[in-house]
Protein backbone atom coordinates (compact mmCIF):
# COMPACT_ATOMS: atom_id res chain seq x y z
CA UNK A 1 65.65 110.62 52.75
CA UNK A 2 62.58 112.11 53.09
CA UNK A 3 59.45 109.84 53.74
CA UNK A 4 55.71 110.62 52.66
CA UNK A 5 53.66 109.17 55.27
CA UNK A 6 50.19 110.42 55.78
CA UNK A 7 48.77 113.40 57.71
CA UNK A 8 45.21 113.52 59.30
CA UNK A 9 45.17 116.94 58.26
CA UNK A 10 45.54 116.28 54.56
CA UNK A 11 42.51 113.67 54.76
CA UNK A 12 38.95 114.81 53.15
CA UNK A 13 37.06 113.26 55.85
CA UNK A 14 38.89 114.64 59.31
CA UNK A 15 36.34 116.51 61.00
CA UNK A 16 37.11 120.22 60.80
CA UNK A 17 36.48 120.95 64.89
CA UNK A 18 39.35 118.78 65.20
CA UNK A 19 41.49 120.02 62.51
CA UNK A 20 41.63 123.47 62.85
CA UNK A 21 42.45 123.12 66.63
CA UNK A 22 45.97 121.97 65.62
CA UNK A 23 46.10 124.73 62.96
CA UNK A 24 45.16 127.17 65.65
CA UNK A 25 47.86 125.65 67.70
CA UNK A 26 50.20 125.81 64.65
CA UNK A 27 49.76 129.78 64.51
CA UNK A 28 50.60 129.97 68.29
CA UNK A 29 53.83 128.17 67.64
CA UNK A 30 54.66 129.85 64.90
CA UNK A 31 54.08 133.58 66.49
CA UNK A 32 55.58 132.56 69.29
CA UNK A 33 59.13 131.29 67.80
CA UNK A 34 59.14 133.91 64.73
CA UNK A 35 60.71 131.17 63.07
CA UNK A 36 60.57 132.99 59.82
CA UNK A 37 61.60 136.38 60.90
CA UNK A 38 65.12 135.37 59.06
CA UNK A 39 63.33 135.64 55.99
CA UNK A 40 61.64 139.01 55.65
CA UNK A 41 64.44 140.98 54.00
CA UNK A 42 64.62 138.61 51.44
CA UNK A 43 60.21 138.61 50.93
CA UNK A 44 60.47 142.24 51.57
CA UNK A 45 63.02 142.60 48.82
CA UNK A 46 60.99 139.90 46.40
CA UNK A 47 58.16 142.14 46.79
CA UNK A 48 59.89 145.41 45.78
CA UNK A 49 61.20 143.73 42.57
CA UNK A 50 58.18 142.59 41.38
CA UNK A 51 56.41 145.60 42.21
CA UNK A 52 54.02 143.37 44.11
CA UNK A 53 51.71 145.10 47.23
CA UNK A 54 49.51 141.94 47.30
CA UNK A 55 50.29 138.71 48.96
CA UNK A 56 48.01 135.53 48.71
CA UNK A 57 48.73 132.95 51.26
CA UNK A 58 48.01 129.55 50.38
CA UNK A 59 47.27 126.80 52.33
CA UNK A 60 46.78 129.31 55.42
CA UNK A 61 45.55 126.87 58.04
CA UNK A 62 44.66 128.72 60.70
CA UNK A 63 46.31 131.97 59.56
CA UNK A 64 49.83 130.70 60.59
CA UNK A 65 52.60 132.96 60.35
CA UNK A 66 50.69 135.56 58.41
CA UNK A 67 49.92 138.07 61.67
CA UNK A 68 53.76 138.28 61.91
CA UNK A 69 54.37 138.36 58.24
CA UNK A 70 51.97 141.55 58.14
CA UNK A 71 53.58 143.33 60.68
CA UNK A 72 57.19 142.64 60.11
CA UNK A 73 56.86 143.57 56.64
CA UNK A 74 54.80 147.07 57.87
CA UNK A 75 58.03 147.56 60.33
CA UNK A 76 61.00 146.82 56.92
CA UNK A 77 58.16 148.93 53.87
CA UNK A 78 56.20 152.38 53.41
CA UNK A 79 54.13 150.32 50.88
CA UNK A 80 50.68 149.69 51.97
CA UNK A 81 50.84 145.64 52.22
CA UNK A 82 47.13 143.54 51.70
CA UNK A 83 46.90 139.84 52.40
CA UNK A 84 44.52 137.52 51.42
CA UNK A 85 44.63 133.85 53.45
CA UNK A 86 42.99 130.68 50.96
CA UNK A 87 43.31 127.25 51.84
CA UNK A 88 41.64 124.33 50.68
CA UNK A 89 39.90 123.31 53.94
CA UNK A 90 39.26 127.03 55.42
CA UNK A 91 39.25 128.10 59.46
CA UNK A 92 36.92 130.87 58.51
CA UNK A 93 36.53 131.36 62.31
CA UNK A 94 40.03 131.62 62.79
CA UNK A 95 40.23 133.91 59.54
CA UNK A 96 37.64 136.51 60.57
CA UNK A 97 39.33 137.12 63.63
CA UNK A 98 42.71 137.86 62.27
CA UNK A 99 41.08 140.27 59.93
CA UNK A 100 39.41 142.06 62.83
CA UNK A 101 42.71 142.42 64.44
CA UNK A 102 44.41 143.67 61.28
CA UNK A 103 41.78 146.17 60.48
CA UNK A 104 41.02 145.10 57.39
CA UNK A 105 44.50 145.00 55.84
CA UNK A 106 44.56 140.87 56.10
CA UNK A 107 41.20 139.28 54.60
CA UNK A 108 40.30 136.26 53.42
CA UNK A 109 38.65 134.43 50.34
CA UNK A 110 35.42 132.76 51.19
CA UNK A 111 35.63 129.61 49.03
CA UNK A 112 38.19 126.76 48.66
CA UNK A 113 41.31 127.04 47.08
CA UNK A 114 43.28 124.31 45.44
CA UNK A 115 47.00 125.43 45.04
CA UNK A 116 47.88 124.24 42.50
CA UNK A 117 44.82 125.94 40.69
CA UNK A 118 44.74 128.98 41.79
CA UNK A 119 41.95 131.26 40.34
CA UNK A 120 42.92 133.92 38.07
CA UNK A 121 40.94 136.51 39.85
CA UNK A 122 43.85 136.15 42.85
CA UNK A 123 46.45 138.06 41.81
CA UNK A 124 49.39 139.10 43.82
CA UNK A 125 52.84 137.37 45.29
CA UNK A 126 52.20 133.93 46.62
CA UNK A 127 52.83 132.89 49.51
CA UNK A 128 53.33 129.51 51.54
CA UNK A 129 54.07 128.88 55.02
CA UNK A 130 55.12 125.52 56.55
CA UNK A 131 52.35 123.64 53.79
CA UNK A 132 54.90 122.44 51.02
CA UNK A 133 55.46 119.49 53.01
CA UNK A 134 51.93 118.19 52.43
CA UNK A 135 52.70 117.61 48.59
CA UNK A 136 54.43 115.05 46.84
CA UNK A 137 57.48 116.49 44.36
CA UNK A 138 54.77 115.79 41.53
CA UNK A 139 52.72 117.95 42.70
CA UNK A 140 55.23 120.64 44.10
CA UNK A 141 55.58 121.13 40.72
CA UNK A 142 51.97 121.68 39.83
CA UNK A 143 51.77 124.40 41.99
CA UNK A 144 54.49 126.24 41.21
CA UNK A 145 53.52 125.66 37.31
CA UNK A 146 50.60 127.10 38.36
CA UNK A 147 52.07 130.29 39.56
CA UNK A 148 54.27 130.39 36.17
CA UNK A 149 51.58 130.05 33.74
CA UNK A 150 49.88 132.96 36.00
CA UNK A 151 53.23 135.11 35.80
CA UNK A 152 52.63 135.01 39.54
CA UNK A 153 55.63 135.21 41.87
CA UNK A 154 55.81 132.73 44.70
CA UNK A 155 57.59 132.08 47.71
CA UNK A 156 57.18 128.53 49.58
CA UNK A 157 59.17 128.55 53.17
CA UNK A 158 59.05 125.84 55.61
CA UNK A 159 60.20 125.63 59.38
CA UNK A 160 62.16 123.10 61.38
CA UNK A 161 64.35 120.74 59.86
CA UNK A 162 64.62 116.90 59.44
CA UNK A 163 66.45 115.21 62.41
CA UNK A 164 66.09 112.97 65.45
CA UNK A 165 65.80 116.29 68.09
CA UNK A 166 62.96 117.95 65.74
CA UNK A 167 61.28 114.68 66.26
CA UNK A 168 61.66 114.47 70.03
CA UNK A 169 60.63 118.03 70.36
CA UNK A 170 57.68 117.59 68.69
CA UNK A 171 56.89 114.30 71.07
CA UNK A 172 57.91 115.79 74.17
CA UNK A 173 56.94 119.83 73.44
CA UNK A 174 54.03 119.69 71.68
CA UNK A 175 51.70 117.88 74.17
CA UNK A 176 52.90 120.14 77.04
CA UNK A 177 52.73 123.46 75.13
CA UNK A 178 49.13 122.57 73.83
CA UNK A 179 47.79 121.50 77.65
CA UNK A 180 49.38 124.59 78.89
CA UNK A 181 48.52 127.21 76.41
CA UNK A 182 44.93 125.69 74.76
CA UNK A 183 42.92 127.98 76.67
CA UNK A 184 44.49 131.12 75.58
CA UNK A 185 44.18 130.00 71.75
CA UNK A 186 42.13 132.68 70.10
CA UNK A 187 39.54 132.82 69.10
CA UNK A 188 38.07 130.82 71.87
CA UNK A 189 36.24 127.55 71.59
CA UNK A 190 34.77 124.83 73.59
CA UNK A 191 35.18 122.12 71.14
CA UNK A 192 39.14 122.75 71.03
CA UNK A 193 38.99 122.97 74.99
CA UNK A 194 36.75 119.22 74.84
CA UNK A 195 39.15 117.62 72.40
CA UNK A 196 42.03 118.67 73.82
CA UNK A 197 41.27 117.96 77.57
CA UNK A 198 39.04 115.14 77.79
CA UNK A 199 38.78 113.48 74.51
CA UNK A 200 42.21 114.84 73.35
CA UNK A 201 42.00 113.68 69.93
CA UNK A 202 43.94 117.81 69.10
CA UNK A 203 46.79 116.39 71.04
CA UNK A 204 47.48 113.15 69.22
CA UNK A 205 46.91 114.02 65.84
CA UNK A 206 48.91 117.27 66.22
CA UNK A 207 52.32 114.91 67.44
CA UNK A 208 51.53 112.47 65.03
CA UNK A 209 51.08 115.40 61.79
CA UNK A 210 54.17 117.16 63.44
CA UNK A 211 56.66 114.42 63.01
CA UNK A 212 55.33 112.85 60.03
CA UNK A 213 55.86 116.66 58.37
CA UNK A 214 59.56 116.22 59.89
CA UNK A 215 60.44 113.22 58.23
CA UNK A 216 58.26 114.83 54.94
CA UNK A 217 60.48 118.54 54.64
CA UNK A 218 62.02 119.43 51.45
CA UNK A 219 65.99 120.33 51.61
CA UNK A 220 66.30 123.77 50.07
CA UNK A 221 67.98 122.01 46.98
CA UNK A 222 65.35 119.78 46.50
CA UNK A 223 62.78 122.65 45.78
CA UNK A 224 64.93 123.98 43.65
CA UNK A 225 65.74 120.85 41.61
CA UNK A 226 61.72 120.68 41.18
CA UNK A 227 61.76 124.40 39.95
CA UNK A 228 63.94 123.68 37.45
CA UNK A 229 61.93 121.05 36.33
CA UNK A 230 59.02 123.12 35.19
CA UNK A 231 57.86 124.43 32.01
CA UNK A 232 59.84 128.19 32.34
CA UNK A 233 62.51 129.63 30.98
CA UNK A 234 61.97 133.08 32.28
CA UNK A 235 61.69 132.63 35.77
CA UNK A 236 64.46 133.40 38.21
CA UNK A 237 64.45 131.02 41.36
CA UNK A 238 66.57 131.40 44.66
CA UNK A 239 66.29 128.98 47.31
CA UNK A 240 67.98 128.47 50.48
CA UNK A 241 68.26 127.76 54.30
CA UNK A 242 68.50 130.35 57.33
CA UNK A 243 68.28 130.29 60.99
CA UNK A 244 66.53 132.52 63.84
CA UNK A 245 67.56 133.35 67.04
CA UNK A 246 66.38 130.02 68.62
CA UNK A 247 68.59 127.81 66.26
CA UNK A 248 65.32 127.19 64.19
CA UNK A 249 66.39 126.83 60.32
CA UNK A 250 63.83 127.78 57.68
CA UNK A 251 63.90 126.64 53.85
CA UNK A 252 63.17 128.95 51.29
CA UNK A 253 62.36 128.60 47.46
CA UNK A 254 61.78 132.01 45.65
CA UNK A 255 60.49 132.35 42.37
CA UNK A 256 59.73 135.45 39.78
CA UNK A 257 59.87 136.49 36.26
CA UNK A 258 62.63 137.83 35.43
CA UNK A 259 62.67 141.30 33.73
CA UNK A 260 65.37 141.15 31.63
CA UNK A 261 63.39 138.29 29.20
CA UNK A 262 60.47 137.86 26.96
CA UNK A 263 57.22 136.31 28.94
């Protein structure tokens, strides 16, 4: 059963200093289990057939998974791969340094984006990393509507999985990893090290977001089950479930046009 409680992150008023701390923490997590290195055959190969060398990541955070993404799909391709990050509540800071580091080949937009309305300027294969959670089925929908009415192809993929242990992890992991490894957290920042260590505001809203988006995840079917539901006839969708080398499982929903009928 999966249970929509709320997120400070989702919340207009939560002060960015505080938010993008846990989104920089999110990235460090995320790098550091290559949770969705399962996956990148399967983007790799979504890319190829829909002849797409553009990705637009929404709902990037703090850049998430998108460092790996880049250069896993550099080591699998000889196509020249560009990223753009968007999210609705931007970690420019965060986003000019992974651009730095990627020379260029990951940028970002420089204005809010709403996924579900997407502008029509981005074009490219979208992408979302552990976000889908944050949306209610209603408005899952919306955004991959969006996508359709774009003839955009989009991939949503989400980490962990609904359970008592993912819960416990997250309460017992998640405030040791983040007092441990917060000073490392690129780029640096003596907010994130003040609201983390003595008012640590970064600590309790990141275990309190990171089992409400437990008890929030999608089951593979249930993506598709909204996919189906949208205004398309011409779209093929794949969606699934796979696990990396830690026992991590990732969901996947896939979506494109397919070739073989009349847009």
């Amino acid at each position: 059963m999966r249970i929509h409680l709320f997120e400070f992150e989702d919340l207009p008023w939560f002060p960015n200093v505080i938010r993008d701390g846990g989104t920089d923490y999110l990235r460090y997590l995320l790098i550091a289990t290559d949770v969705y290195k399962p996956l990148i055959p399967i983007i790799s190969e979504s890319l190829s057939q829909t002849n797409q060398t553009t990705i637009i990541d929404l709902c990037s955070g703090g850049g998430g998974y998108i460092e790996q993404l880049y250069k896993r799909l550099s080591e699998n391709s000889t196509q020249n791969i560009s990223i753009h990050l968007t999210d609705k509540f931007p970690n420019y800071e965060a986003y000019r340094v992974i651009k730095a580091r990627a020379e260029g080949q990951i940028d970002f937009v420089n204005y809010p984006v709403d996924a579900a309305d997407v502008p029509k300027d981005l074009q490219g294969f979208r992408v979302m990393f552990s976000a889908i959670h944050h949306f209610q089925p209603e408005q899952v929908k919306n955004i991959l509507q969006n996508a359709i009415d774009h003839n955009a192809p989009i991939g949503i993929f989400d980490g962990y999985e609904k359970s008592v242990l993912a819960i416990l992890t997250v309460l017992i992991f998640h405030p040791i990893a983040l007092l441990l490894f917060t000073p490392f957290f690129k780029p640096f920042s003596f907010s994130r090290l003040f609201f983390t260590y003595i008012i640590p505001l970064i600590p309790l809203y990141t275990v309190w977001d990171g089992c409400v988006s437990i008890l929030r995840m999608y089951k593979s079917e249930e993506l598709l089950k909204i996919a189906n539901e949208t205004n398309t006839n011409h779209y093929l969708w794949k969606a699934g479930k796979m696990k990396n080398k830690y026992g991590i499982h990732s969901t996947y929903l896939i979506g494109y046009p397919d070739k073989e009928k009349n847009v």
